[in-house]
C-alpha atoms as a PDB file:
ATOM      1  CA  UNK A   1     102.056  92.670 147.060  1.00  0.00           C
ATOM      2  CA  UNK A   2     100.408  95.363 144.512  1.00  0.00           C
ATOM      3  CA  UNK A   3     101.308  98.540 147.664  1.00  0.00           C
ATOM      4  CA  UNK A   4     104.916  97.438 147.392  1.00  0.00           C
ATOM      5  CA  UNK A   5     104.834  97.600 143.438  1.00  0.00           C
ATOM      6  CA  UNK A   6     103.429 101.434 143.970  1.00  0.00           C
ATOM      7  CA  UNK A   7     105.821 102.548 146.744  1.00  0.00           C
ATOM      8  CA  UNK A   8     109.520 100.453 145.574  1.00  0.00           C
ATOM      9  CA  UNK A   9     112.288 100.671 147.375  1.00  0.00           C
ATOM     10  CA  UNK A  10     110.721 103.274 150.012  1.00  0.00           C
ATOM     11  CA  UNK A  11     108.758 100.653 151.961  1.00  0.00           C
ATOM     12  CA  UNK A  12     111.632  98.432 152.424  1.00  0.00           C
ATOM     13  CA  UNK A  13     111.341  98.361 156.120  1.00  0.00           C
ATOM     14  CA  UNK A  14     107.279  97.854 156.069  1.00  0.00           C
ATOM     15  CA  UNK A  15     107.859  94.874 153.499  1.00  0.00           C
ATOM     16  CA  UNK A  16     110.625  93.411 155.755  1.00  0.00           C
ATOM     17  CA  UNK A  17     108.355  94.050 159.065  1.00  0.00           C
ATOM     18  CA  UNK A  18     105.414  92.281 157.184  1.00  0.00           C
ATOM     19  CA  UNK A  19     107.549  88.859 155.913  1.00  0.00           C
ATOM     20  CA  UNK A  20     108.541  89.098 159.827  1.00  0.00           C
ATOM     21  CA  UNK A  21     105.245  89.074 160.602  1.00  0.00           C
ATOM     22  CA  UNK A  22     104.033  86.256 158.707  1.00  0.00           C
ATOM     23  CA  UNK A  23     107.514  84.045 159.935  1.00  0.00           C
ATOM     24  CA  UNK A  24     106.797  84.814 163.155  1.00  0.00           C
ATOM     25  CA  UNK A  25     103.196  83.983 162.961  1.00  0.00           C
ATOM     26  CA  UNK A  26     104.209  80.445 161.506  1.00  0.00           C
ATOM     27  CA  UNK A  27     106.816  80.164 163.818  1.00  0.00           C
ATOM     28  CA  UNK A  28     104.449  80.246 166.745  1.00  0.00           C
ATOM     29  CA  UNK A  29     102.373  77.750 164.978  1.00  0.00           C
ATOM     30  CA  UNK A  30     105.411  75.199 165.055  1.00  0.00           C
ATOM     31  CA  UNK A  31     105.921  75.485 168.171  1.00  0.00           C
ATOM     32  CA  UNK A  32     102.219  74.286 168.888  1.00  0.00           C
ATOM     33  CA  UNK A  33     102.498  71.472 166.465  1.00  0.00           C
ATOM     34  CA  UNK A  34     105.546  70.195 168.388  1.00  0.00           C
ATOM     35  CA  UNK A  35     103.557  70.968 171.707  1.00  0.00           C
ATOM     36  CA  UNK A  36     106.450  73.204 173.064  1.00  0.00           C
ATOM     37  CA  UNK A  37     105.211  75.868 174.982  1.00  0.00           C
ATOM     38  CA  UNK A  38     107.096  78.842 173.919  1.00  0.00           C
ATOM     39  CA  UNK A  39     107.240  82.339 172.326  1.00  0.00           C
ATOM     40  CA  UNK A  40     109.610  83.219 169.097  1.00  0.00           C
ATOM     41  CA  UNK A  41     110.647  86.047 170.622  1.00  0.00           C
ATOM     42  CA  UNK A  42     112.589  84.015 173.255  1.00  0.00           C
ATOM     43  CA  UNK A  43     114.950  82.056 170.984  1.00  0.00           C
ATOM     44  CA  UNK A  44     117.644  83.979 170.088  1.00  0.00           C
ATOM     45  CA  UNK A  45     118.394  84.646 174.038  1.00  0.00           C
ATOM     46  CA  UNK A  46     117.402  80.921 175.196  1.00  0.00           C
ATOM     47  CA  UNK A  47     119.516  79.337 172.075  1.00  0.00           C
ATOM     48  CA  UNK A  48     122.241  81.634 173.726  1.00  0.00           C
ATOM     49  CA  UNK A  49     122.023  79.851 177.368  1.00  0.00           C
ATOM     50  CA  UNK A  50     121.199  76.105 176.164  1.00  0.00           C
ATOM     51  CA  UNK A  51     124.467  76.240 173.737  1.00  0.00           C
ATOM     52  CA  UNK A  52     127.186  77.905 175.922  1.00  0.00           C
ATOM     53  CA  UNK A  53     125.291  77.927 179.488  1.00  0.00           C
ATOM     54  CA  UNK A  54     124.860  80.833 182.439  1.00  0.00           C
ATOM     55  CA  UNK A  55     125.416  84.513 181.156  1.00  0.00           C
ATOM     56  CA  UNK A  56     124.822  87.467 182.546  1.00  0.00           C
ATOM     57  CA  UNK A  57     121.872  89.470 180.866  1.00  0.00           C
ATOM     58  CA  UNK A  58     124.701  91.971 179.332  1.00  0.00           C
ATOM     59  CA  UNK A  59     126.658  89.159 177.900  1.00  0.00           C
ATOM     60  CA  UNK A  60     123.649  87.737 175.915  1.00  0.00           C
ATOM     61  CA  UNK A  61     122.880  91.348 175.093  1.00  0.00           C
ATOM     62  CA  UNK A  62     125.633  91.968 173.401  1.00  0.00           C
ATOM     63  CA  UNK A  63     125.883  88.352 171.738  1.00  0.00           C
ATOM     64  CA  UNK A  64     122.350  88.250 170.577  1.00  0.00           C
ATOM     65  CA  UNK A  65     122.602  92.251 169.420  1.00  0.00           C
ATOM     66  CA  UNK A  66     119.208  93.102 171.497  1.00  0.00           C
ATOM     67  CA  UNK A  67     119.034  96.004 173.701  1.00  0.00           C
ATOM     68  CA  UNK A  68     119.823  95.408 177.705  1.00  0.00           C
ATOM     69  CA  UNK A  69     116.132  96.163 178.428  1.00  0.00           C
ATOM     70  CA  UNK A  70     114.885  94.064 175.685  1.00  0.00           C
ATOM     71  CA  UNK A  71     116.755  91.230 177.137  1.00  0.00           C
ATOM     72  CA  UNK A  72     115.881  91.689 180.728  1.00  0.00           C
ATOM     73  CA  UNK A  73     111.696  91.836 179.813  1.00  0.00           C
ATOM     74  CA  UNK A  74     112.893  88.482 177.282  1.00  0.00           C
ATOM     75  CA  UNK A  75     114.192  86.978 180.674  1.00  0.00           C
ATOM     76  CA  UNK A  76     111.858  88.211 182.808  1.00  0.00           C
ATOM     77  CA  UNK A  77     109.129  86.252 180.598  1.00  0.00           C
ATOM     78  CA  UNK A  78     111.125  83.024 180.228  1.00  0.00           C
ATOM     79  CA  UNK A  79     111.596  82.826 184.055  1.00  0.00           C
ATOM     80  CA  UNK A  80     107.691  83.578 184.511  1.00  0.00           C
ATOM     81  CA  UNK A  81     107.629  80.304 182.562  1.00  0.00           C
ATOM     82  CA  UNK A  82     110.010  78.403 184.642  1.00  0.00           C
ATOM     83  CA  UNK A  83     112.507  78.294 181.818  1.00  0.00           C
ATOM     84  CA  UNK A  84     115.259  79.890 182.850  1.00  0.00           C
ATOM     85  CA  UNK A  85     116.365  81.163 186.957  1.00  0.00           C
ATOM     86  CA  UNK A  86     118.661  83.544 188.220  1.00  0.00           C
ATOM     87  CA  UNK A  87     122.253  81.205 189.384  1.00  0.00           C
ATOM     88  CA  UNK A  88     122.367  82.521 193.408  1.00  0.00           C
ATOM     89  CA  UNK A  89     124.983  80.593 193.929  1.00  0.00           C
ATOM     90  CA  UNK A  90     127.497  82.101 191.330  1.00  0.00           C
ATOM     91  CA  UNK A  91     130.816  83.076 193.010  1.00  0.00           C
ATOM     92  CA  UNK A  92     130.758  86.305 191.264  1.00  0.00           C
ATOM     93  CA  UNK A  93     128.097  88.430 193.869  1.00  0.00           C
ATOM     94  CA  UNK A  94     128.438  91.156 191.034  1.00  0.00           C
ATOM     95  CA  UNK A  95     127.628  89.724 187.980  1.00  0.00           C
ATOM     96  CA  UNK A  96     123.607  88.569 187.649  1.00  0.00           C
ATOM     97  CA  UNK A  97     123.864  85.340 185.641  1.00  0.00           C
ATOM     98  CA  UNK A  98     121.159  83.764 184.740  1.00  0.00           C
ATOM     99  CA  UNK A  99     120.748  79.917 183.490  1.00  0.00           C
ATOM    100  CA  UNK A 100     118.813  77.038 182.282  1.00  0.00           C
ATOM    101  CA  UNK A 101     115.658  75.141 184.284  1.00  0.00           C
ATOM    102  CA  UNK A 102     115.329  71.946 184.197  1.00  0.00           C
ATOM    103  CA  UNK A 103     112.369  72.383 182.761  1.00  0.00           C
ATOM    104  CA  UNK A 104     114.214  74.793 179.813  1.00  0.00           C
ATOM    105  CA  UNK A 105     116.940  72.076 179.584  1.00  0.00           C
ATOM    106  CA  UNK A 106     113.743  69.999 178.726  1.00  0.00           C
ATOM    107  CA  UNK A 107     112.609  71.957 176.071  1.00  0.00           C
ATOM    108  CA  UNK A 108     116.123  72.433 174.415  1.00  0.00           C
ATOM    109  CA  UNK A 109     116.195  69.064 173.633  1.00  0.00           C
ATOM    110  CA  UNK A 110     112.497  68.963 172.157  1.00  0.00           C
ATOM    111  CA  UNK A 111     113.433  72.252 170.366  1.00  0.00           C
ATOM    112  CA  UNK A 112     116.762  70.612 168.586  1.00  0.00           C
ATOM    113  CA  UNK A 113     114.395  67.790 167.020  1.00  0.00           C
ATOM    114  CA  UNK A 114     111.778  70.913 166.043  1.00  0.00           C
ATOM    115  CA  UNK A 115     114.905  72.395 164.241  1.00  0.00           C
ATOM    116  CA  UNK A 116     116.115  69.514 162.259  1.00  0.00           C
ATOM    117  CA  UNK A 117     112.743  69.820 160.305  1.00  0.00           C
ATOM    118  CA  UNK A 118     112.524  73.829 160.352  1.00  0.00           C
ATOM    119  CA  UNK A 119     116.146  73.660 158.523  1.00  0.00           C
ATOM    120  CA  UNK A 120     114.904  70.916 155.605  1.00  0.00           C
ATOM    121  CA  UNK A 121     111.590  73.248 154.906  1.00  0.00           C
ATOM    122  CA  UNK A 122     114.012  76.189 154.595  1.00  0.00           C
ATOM    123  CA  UNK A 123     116.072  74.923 152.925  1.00  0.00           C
ATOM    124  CA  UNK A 124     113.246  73.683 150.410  1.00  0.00           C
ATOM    125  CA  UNK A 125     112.411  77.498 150.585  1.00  0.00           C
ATOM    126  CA  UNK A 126     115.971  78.439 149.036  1.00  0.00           C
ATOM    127  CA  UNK A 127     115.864  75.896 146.150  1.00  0.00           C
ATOM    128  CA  UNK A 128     112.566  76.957 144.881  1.00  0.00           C
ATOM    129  CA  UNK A 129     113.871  80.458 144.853  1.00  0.00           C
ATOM    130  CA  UNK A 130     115.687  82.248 142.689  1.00  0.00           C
ATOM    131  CA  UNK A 131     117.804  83.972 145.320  1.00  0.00           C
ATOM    132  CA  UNK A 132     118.975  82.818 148.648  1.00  0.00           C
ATOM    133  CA  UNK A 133     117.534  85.027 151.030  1.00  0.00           C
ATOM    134  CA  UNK A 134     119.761  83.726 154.338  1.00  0.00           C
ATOM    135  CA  UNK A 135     122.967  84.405 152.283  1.00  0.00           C
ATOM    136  CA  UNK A 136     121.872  87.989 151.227  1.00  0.00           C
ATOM    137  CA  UNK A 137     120.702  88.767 154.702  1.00  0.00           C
ATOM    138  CA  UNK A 138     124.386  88.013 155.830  1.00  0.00           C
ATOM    139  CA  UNK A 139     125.579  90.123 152.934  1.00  0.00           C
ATOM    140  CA  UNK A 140     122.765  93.260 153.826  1.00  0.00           C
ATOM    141  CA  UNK A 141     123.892  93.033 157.436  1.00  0.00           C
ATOM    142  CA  UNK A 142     127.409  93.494 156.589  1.00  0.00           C
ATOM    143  CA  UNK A 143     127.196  96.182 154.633  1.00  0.00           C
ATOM    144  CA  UNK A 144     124.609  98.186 156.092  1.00  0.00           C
ATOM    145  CA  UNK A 145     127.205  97.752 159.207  1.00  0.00           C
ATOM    146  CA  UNK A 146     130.095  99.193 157.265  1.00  0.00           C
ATOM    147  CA  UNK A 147     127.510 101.904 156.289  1.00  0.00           C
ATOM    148  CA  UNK A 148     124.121 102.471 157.534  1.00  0.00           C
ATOM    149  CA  UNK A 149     120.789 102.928 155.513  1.00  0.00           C
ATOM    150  CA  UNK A 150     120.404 106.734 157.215  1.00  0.00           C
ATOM    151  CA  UNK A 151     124.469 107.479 156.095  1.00  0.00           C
ATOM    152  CA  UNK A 152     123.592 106.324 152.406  1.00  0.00           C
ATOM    153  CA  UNK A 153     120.619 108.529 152.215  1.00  0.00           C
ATOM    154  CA  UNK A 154     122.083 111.323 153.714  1.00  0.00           C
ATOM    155  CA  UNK A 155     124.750 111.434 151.194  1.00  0.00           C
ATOM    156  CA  UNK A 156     122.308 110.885 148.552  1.00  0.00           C
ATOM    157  CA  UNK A 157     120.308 114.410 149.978  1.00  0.00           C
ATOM    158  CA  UNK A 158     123.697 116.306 150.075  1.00  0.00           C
ATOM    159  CA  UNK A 159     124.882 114.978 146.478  1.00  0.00           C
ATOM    160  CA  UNK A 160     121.137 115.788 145.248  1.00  0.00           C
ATOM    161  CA  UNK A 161     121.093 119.662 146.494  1.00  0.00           C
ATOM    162  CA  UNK A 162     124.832 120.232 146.087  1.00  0.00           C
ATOM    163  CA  UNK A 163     123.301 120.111 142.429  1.00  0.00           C
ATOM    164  CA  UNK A 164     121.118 123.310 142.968  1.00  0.00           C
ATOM    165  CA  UNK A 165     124.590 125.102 144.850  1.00  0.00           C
ATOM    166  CA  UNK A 166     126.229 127.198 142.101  1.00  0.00           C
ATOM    167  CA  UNK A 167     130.108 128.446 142.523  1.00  0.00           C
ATOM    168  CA  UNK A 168     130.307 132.000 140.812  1.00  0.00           C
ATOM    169  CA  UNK A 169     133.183 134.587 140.801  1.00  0.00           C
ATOM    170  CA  UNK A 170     132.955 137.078 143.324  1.00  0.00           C
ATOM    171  CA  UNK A 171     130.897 140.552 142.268  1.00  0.00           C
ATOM    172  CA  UNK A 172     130.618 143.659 144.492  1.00  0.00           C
ATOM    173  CA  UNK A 173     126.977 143.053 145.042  1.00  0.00           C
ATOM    174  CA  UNK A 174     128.717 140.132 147.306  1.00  0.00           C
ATOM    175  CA  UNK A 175     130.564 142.173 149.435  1.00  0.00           C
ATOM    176  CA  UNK A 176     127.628 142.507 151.912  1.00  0.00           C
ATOM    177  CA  UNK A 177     127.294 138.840 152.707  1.00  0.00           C
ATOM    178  CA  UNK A 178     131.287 137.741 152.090  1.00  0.00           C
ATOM    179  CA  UNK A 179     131.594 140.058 155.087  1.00  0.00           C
ATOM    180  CA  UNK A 180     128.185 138.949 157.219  1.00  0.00           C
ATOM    181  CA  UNK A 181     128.808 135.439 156.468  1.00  0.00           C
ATOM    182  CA  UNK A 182     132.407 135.255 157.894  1.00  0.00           C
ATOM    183  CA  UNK A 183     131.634 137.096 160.605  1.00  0.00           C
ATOM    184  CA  UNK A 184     128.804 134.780 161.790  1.00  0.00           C
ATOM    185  CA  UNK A 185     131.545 131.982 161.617  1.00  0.00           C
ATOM    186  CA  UNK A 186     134.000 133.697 162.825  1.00  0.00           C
ATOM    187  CA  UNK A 187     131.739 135.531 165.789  1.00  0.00           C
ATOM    188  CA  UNK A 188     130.061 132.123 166.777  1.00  0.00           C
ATOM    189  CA  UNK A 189     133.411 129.967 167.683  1.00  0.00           C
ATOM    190  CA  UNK A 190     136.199 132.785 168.148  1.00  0.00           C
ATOM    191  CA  UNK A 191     135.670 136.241 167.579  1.00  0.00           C
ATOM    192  CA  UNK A 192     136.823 138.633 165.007  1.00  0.00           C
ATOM    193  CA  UNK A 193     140.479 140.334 164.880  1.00  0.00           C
ATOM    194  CA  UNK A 194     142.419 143.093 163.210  1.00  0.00           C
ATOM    195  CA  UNK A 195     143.837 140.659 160.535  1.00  0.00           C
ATOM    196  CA  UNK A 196     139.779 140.267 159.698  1.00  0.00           C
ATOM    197  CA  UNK A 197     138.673 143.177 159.525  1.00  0.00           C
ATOM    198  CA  UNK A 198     141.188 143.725 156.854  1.00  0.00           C
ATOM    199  CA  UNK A 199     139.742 141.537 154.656  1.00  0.00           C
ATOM    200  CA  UNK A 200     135.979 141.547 154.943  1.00  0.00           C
ATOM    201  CA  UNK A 201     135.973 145.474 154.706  1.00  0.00           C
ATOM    202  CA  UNK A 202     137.993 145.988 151.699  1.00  0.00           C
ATOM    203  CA  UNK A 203     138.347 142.590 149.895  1.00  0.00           C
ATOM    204  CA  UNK A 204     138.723 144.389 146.387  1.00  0.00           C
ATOM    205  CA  UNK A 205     141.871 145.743 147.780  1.00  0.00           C
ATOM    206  CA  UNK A 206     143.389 143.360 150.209  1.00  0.00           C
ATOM    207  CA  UNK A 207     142.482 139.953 147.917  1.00  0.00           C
ATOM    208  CA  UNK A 208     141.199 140.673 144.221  1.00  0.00           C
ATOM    209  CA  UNK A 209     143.729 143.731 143.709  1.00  0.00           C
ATOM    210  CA  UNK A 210     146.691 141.413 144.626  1.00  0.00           C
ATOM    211  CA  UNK A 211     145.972 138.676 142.241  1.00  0.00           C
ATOM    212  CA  UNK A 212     143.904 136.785 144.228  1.00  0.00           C
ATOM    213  CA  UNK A 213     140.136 135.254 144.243  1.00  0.00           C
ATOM    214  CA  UNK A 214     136.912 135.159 145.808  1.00  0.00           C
ATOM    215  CA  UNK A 215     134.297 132.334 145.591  1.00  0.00           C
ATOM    216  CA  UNK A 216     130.352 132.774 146.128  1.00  0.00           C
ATOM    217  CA  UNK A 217     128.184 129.466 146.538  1.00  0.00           C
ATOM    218  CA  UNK A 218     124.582 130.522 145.835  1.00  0.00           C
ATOM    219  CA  UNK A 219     121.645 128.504 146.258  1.00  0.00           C
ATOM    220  CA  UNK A 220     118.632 129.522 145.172  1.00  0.00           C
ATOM    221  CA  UNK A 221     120.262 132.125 143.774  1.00  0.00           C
ATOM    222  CA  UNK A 222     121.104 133.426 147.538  1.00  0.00           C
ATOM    223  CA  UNK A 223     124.909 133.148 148.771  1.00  0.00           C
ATOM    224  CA  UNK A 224     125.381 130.866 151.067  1.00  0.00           C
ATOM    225  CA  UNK A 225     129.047 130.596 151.217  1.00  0.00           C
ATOM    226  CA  UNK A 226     132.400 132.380 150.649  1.00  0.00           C
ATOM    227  CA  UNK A 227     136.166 131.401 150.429  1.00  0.00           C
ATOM    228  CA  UNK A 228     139.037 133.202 148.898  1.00  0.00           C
ATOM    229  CA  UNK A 229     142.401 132.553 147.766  1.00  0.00           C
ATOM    230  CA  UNK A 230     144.800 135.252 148.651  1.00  0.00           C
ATOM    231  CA  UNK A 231     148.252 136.178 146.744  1.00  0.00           C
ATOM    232  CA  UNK A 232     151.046 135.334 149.863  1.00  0.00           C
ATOM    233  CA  UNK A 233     154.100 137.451 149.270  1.00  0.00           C
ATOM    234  CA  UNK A 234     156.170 134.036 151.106  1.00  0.00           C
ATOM    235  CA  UNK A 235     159.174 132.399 148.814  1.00  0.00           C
ATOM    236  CA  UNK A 236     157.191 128.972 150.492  1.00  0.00           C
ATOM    237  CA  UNK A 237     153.617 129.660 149.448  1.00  0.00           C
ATOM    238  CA  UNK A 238     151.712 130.720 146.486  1.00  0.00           C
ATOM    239  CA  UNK A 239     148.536 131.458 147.775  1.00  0.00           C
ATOM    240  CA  UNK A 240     146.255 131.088 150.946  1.00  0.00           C
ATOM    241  CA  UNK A 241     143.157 129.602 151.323  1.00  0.00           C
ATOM    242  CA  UNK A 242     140.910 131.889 153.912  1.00  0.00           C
ATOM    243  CA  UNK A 243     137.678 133.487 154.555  1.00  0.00           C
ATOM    244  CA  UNK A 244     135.709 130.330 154.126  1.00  0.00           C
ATOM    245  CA  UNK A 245     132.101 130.129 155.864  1.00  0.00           C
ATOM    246  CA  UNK A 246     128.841 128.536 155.021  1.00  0.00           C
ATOM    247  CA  UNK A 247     125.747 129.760 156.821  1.00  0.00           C
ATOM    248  CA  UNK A 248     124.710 127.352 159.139  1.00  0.00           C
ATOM    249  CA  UNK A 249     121.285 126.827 157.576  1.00  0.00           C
ATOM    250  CA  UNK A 250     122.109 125.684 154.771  1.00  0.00           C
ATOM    251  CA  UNK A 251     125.220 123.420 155.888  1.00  0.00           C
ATOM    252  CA  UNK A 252     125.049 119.756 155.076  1.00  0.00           C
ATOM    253  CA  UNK A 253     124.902 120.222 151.451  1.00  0.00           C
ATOM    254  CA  UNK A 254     128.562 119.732 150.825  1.00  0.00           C
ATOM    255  CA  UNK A 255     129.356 123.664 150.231  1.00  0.00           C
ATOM    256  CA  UNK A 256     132.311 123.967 151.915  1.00  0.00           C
ATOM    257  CA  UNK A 257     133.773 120.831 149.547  1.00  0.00           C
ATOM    258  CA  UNK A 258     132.674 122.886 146.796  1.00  0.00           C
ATOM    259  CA  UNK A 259     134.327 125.840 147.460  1.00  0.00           C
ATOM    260  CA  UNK A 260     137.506 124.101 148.493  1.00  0.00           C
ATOM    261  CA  UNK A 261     137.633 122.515 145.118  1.00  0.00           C
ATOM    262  CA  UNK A 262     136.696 125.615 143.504  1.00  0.00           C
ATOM    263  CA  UNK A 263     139.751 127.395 145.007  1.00  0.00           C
ATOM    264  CA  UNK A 264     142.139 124.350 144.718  1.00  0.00           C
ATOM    265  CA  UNK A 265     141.714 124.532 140.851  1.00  0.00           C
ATOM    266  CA  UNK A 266     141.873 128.552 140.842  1.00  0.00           C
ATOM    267  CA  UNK A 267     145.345 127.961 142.207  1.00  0.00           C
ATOM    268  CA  UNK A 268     146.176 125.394 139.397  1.00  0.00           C
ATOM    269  CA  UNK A 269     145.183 127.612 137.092  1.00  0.00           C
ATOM    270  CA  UNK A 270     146.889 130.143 137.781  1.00  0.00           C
ATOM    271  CA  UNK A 271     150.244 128.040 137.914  1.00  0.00           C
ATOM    272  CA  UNK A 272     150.452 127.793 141.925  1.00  0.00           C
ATOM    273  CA  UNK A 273     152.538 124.969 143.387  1.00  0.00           C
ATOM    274  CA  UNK A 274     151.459 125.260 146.775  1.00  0.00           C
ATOM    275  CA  UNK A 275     148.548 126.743 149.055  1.00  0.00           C
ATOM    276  CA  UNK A 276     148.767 127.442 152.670  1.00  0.00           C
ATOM    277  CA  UNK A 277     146.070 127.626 155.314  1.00  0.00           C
ATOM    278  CA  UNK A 278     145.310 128.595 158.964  1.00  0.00           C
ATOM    279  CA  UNK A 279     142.290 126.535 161.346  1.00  0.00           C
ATOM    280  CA  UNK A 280     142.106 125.420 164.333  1.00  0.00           C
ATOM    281  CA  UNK A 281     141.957 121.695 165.546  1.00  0.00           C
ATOM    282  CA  UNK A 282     138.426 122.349 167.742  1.00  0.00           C
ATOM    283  CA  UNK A 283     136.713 123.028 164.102  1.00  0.00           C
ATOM    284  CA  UNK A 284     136.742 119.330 163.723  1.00  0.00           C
ATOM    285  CA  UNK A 285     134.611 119.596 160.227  1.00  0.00           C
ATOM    286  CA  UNK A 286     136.861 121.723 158.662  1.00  0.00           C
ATOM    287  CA  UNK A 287     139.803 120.104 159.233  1.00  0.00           C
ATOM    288  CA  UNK A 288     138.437 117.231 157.824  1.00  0.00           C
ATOM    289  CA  UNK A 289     137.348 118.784 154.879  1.00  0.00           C
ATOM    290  CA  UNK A 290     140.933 120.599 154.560  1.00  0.00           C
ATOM    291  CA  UNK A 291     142.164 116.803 154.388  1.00  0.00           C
ATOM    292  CA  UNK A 292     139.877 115.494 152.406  1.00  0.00           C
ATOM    293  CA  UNK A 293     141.057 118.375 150.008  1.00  0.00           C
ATOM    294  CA  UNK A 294     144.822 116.987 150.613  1.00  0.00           C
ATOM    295  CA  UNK A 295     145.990 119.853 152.799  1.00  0.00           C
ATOM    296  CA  UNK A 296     148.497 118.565 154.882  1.00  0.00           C
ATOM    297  CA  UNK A 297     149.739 119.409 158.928  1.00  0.00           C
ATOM    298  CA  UNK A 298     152.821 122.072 159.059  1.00  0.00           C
ATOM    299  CA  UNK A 299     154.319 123.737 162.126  1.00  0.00           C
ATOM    300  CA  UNK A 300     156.976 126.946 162.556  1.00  0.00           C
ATOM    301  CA  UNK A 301     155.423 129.570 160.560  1.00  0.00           C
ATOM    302  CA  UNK A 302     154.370 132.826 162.872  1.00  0.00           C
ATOM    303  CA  UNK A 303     149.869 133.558 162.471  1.00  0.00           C
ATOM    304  CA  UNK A 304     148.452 136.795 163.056  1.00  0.00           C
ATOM    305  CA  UNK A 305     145.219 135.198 164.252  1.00  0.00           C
ATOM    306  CA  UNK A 306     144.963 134.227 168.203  1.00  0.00           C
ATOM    307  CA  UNK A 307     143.003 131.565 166.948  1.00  0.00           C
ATOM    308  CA  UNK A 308     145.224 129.459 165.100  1.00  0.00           C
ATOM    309  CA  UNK A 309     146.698 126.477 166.230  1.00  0.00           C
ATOM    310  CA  UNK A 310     146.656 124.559 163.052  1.00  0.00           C
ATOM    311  CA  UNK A 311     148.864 125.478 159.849  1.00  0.00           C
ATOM    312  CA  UNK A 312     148.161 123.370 156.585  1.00  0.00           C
ATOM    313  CA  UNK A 313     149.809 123.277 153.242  1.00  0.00           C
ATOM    314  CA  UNK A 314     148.521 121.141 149.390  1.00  0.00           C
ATOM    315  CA  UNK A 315     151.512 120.916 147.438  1.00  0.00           C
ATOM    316  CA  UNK A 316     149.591 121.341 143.857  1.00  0.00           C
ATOM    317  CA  UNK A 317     151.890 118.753 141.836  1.00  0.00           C
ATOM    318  CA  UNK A 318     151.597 116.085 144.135  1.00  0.00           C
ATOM    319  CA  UNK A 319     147.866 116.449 144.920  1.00  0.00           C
ATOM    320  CA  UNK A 320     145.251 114.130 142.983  1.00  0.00           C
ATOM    321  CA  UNK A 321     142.415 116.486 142.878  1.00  0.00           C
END
């Protein structure tokens, strides 16, 4: 269809609604020609109760993949048709089952003959075509179950703009919004100590001075996000990764992995075997991202921040980054 041509891949749904469409349509005409009064819609759940027999309305629910509600109008219809009747005498009071009329055992058996000849003409379908559509549509669900349509575009968007985030070397035009932008972090889940204050007022002194580094992401030229790595005097540690924040209106674009990475090969470079960091385990995000960096869990070292429950180290010659 010449609209599909113009819009690709972007119409994917509308293209698969339409070919549903048009399968549905026909299906409803089969039906007729085999004088069984029924509606598509109804198979999955009534193929469901003639195969295996009563079930409650969850049970086909969850077999079929429909929606509870979906499957109670489905039933609701059926049994308006004399189809299918709610089992009153089922032992279990609790459970609502619902089974097979006579009349729907009736049209099971007219439906398996429809079938047999629905199967050859599909069939027929798959060897005039160049691809077999049932076996990718097993292969499409099962991947877009290991990973959805919206996850694969969403990663697309961050990996797109993470292209327009730039990592620069901190300047003292920076100092401004190192400071604002950790405290907004800070401020919105804990709030700000001594041991910060330290830090985001004088970071010349207490990082740069003492052989350590600052990171700025900017994007559109703006920063957006901060981290340092700070020079530990420990006979354990190297350095310290700290002081990272990314505004929350610009989050999602994969910032904070950029920075981390940034910092990670700062340390390298400057022949560090080990970085050490402080978090805590309600900042979910972060500690992923400290993880997906190959920071590691520690315990028994003393904090100076209230809020730290969590103590991570990367051991820089065993790392693959």
């Amino acid at each position: 269809m010449e609209l599909f041509e113009k819009t690709g891949k972007m119409a994917l749904g509308s293209r698969l609604r339409l070919l549903t469409a048009k399968v549905t349509e026909d299906a409803a005409r089969i039906y007729e020609l085999y004088n069984v009064e029924f509606s598509p819609k109804w198979f999955p759940a009534f193929f469901v109760l003639s195969e295996e027999g009563e079930k409650t309305i969850t049970e086909i629910a969850n077999e079929i993949g429909h929606s509870q509600p979906s499957v109670s109008k489905i039933i609701q219809e059926m049994t308006a048709a004399g189809l299918v009747q709610e089992n009153k005498e089922s032992s279990d009071k609790r459970r609502n089952v619902v089974g097979l009329t006579s009349k729907g055992i009736e049209i099971s058996e007219q439906i398996k003959v429809q079938c047999l000849d629905v199967d050859v003409a599909i069939d027929q379908i798959i060897s005039e075509a160049r691809h077999n559509l049932w076996e990718a549509l097993a292969e499409w669900e099962f991947l877009l179950e290991q990973k959805s349509l919206f996850r694969r575009v969403q990663e697309q968007k961050k990996l797109r703009e993470s292209k327009d985030v730039q990592i620069v070397p901190y300047e003292e035009k920076y100092q401004s919004a190192f400071r604002a932008l950790n405290e907004e972090w800070i401020s919105t889940y804990f709030k700000m100590e001594a041991a910060d204050y330290k830090a985001l007022d004088n970071p010349k002194e207490y990082i740069l001075d003492k052989g350590g580094k600052i990171f700025v992401a900017l994007y559109n030229d703006e920063p957006v996000g901060v981290c340092s790595l700070i020079k530990m005097n420990d006979p354990e540690y190297d350095y310290e990764l700290a002081k990272m924040a990314v505004s929350p209106k610009i989050q999602g674009k994969s910032i904070g992995w950029l920075l981390g990475q940034a910092v990670v090969n700062a340390a390298r470079d400057l022949g560090a075997s080990s970085i050490y960091l402080e978090s805590n385990t309600s900042l979910k995000p972060a500690i992923n991202l400290y993880q997906k960096l190959g920071f590691k869990k520690v315990v028994g070292r003393s904090t100076p921040y209230e809020r730290c429950n969590i103590q991570m180290e990367l051991l820089l010659n065993s790392a693959g980054i």
